[in-house]
Protein backbone atom coordinates (compact mmCIF):
# COMPACT_ATOMS: atom_id res chain seq x y z
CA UNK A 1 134.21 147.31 68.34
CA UNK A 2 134.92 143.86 66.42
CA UNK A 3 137.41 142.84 69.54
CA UNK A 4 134.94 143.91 72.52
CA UNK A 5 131.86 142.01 70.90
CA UNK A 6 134.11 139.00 70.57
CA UNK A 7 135.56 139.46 74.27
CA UNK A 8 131.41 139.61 75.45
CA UNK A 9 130.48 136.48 73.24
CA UNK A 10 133.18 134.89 74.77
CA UNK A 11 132.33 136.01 78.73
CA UNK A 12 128.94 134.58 77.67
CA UNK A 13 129.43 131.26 76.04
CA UNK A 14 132.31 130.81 79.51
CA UNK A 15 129.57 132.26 82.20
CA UNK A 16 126.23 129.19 80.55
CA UNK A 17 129.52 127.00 79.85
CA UNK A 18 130.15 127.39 83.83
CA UNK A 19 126.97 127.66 85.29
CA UNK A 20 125.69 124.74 82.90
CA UNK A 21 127.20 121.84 84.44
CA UNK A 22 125.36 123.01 88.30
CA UNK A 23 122.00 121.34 86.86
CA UNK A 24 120.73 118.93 89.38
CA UNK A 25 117.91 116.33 89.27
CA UNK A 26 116.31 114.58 91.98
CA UNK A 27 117.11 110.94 91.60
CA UNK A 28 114.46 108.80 90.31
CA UNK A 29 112.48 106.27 93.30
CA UNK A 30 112.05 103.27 92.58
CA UNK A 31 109.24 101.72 95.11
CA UNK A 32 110.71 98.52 96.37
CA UNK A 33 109.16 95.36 95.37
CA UNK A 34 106.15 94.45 97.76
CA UNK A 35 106.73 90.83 99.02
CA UNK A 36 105.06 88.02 97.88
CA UNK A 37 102.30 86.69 100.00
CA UNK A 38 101.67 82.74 99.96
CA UNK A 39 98.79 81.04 101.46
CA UNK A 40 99.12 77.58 102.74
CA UNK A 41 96.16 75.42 101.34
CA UNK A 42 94.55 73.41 103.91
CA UNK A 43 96.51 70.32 105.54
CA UNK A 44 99.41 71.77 103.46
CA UNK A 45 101.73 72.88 106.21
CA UNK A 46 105.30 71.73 105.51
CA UNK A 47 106.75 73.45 103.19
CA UNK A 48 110.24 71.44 102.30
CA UNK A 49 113.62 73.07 100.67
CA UNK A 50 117.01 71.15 100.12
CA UNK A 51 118.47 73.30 103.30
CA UNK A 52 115.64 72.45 105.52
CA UNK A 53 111.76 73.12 105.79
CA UNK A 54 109.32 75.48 106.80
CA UNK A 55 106.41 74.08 109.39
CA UNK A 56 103.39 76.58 109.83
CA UNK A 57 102.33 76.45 113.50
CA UNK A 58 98.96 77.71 115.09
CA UNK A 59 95.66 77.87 114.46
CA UNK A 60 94.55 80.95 112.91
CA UNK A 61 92.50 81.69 115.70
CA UNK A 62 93.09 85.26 117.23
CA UNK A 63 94.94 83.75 120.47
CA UNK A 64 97.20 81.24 118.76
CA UNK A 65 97.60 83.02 115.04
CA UNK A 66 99.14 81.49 111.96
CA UNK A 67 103.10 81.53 111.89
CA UNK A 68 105.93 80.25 110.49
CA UNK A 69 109.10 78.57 111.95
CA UNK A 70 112.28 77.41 109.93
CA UNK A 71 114.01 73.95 110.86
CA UNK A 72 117.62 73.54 109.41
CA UNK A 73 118.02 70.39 107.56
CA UNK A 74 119.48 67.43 110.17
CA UNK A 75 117.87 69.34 113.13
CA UNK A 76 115.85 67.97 115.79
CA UNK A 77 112.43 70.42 115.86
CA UNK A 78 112.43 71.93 118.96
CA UNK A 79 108.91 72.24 121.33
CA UNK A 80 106.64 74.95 119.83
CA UNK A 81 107.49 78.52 120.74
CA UNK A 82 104.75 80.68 121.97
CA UNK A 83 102.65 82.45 119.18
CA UNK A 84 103.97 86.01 118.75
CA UNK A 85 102.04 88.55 120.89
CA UNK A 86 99.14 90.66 119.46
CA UNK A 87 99.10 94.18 120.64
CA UNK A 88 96.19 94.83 122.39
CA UNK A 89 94.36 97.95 120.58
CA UNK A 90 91.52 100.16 122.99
């Protein structure tokens, strides 16, 4: 009696010893960091950096919106590209 309540204890504590270790939990998200959002006071619109500068081009107006453009350090600025396209919502 002793040697078969010993051999179950033993099946037990192997079977939760076994099935223990198949836990799983969902990893934990982390929401990613929303990006900073800097407004350019008025007649502020060089924004200068050892590497280069920023220049904000257009004029805020629906047809010609606000935008940025990057020019390397040493670089001639090229002509002003054409304000990114708006889609047109109906």
């Amino acid at each position: 009696m002793k040697n078969r309540l010993f051999v179950a204890s033993l099946l037990a504590l192997s079977g939760a010893t076994a099935l223990g270790g198949c836990a799983y939990t969902e990893p934990a998200v982390v929401p990613a960091a929303s990006p900073t959002v800097v407004v350019a006071p008025t007649g502020e619109r060089v924004v200068t950096y050892p590497e280069g500068r920023y220049e904000l081009r257009g004029d805020g107006s629906v047809a010609s919106p606000y935008y940025w453009v990057w020019i390397p350090r040493g670089a001639t600025p090229p002509s002003p590209p054409p304000p990114p396209r708006r889609l047109q919502t109906q």
